[in-house]
C-alpha atoms as a PDB file:
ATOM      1  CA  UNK A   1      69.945  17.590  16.425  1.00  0.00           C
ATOM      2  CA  UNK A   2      66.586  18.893  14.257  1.00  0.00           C
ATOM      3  CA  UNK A   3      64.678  17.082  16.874  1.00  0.00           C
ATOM      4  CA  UNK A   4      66.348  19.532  19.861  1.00  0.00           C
ATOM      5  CA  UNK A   5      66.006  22.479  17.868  1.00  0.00           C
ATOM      6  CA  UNK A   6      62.045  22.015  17.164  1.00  0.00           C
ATOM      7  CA  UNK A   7      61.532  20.946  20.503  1.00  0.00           C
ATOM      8  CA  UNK A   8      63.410  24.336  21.908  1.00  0.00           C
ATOM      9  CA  UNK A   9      61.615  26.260  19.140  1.00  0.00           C
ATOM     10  CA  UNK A  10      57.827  25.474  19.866  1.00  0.00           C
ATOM     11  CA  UNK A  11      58.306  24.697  23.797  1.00  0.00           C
ATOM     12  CA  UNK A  12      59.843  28.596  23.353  1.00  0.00           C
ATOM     13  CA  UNK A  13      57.103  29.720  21.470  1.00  0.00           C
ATOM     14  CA  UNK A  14      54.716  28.241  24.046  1.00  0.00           C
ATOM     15  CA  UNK A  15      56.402  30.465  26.863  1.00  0.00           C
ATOM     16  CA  UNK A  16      57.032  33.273  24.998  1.00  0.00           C
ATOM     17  CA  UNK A  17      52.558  33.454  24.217  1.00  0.00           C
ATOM     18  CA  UNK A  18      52.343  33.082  27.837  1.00  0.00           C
ATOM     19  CA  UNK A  19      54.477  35.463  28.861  1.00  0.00           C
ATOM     20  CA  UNK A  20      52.764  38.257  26.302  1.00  0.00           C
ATOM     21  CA  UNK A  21      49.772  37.032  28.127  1.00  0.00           C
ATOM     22  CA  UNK A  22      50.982  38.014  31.199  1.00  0.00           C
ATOM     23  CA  UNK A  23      52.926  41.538  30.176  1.00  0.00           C
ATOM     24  CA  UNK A  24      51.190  42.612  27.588  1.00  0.00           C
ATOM     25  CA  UNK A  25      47.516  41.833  28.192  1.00  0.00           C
ATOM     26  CA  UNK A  26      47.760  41.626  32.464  1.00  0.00           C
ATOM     27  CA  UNK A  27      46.154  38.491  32.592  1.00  0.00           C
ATOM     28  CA  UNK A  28      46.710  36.706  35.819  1.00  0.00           C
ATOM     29  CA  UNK A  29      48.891  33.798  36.279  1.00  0.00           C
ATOM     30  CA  UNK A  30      45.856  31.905  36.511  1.00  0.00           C
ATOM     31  CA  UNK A  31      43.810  33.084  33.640  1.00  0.00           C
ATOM     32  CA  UNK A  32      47.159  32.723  31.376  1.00  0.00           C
ATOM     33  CA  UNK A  33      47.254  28.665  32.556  1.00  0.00           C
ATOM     34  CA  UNK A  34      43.538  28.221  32.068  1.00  0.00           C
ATOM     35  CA  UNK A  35      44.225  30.120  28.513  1.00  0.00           C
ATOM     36  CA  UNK A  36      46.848  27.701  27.886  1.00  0.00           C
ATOM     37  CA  UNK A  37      44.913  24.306  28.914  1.00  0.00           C
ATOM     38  CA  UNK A  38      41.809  25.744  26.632  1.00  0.00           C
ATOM     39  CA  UNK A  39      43.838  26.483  23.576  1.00  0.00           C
ATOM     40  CA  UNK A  40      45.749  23.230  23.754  1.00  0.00           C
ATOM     41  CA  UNK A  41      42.093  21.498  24.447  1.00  0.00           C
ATOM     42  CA  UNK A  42      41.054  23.278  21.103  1.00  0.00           C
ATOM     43  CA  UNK A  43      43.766  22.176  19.292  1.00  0.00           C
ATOM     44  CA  UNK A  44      43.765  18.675  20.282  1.00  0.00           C
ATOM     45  CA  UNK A  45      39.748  18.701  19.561  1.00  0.00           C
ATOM     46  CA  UNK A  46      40.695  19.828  16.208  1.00  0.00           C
ATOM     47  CA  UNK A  47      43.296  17.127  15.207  1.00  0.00           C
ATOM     48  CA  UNK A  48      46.235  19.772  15.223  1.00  0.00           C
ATOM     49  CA  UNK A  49      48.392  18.989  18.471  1.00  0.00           C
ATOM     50  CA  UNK A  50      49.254  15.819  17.928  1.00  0.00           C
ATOM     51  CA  UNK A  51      50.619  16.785  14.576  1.00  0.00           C
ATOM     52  CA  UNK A  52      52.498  19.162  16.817  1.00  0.00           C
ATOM     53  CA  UNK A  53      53.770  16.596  19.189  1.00  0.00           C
ATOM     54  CA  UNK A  54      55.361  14.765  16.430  1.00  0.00           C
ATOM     55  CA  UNK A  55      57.444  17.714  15.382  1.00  0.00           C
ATOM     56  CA  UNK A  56      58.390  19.007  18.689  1.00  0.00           C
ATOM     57  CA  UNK A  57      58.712  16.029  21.076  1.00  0.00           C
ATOM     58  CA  UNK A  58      58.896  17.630  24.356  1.00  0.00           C
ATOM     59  CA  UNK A  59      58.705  21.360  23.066  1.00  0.00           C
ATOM     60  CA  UNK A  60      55.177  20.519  22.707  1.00  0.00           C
ATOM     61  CA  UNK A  61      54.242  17.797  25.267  1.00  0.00           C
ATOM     62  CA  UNK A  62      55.856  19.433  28.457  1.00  0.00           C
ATOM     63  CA  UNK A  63      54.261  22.535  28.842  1.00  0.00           C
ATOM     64  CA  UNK A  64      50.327  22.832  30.405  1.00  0.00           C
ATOM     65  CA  UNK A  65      49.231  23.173  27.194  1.00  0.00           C
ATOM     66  CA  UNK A  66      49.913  19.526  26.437  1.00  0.00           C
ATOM     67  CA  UNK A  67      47.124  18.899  29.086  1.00  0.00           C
ATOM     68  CA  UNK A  68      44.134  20.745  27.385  1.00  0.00           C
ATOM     69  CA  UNK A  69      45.546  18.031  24.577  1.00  0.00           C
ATOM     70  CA  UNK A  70      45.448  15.085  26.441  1.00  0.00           C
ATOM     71  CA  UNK A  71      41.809  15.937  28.421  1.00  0.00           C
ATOM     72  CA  UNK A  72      40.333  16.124  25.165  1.00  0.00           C
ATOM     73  CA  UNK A  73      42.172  13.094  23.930  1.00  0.00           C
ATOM     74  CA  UNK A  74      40.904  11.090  26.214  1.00  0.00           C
ATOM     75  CA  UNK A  75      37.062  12.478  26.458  1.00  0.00           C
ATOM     76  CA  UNK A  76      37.282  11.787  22.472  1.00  0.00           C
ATOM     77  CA  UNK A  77      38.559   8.163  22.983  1.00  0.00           C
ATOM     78  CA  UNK A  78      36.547   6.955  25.850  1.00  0.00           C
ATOM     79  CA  UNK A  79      33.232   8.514  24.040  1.00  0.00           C
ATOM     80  CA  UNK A  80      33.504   6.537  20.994  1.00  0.00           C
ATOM     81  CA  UNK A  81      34.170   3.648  23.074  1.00  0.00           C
ATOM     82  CA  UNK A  82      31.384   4.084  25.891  1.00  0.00           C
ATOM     83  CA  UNK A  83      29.377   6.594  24.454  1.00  0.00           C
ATOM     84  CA  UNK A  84      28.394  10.320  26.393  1.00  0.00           C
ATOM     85  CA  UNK A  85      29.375   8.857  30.271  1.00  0.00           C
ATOM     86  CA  UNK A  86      33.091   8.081  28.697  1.00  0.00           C
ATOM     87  CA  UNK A  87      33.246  11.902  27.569  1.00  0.00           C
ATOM     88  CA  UNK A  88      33.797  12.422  32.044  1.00  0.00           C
ATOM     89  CA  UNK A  89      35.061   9.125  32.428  1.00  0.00           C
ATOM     90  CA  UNK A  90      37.983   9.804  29.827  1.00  0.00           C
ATOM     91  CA  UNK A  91      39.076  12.844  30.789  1.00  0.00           C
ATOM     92  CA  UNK A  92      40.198  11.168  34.454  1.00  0.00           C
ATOM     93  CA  UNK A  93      41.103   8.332  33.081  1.00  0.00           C
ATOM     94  CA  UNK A  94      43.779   9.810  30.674  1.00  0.00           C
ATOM     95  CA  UNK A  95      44.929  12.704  33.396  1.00  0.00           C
ATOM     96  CA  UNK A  96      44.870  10.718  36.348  1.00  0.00           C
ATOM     97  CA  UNK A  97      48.626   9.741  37.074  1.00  0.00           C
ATOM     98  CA  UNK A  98      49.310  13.794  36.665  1.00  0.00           C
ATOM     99  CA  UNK A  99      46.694  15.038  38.705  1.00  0.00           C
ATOM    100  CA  UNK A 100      47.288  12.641  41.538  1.00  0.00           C
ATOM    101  CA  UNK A 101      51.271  13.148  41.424  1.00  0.00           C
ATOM    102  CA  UNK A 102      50.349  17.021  41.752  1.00  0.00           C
ATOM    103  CA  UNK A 103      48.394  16.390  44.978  1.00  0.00           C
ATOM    104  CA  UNK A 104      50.460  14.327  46.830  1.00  0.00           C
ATOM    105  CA  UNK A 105      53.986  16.066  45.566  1.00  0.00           C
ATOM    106  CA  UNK A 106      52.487  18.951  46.788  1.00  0.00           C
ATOM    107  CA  UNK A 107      51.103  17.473  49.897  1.00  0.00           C
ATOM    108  CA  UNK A 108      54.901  16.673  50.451  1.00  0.00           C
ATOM    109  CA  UNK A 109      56.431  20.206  50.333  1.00  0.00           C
ATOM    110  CA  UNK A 110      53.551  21.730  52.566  1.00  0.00           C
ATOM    111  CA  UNK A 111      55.108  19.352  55.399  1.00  0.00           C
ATOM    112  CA  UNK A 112      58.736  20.019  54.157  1.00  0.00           C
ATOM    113  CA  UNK A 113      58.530  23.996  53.831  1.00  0.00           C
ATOM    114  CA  UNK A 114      57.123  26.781  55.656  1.00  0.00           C
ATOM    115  CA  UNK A 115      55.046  28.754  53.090  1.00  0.00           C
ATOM    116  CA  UNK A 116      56.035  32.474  53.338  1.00  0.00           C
ATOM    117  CA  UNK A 117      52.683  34.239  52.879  1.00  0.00           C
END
């Protein structure tokens, strides 16, 4: 039951900084995302989202800021391995599965729906 209630609690909190984002300081839906990705990136870099992920579970693993998280994850692991190249190599190796299911999921609804702009 803790486990629920930390996960709802931080995966709230998550949405609830986006949405000030959005209201209260008119960013763009784009520039909130990008906002997101970089502050989870920053806290990943700094050893603090994993920490995070272990509390939370899915509160903290499901929303786009897990992504910034797992980018630098795997830039970090791949550059200790390989050196500099792994830094780029890394970051597609550890994001590829997502990134390809976006492009081909949504390659799939363009040919089921009619977009309405």
């Amino acid at each position: 039951m803790e486990k629920f209630l930390f996960a709802f609690l931080v995966g709230g909190l998550i949405c609830v900084i986006g949405q000030i984002m959005l209201d209260i300081f008119h960013l763009t839906p784009a520039h909130m995302t990008v906002s997101l990705v970089v502050a989870g990136a920053v806290l990943g870099g700094l050893g603090l989202y994993e920490p995070l992920i272990r509390v939370a579970g899915a509160g903290a693993s499901v929303p786009i800021s897990s992504f910034g998280n797992a980018l630098v994850k795997g830039a970090l692991s791949e550059a200790e391995r390989t050196g500099v190249i792994g830094v780029l190599t890394g970051i597609f190796e550890v994001t590829s599965a997502g990134i390809s299911s976006a492009i081909i999921f949504g390659f799939l609804a363009s040919l089921l729906f009619r977009p309405k702009g």
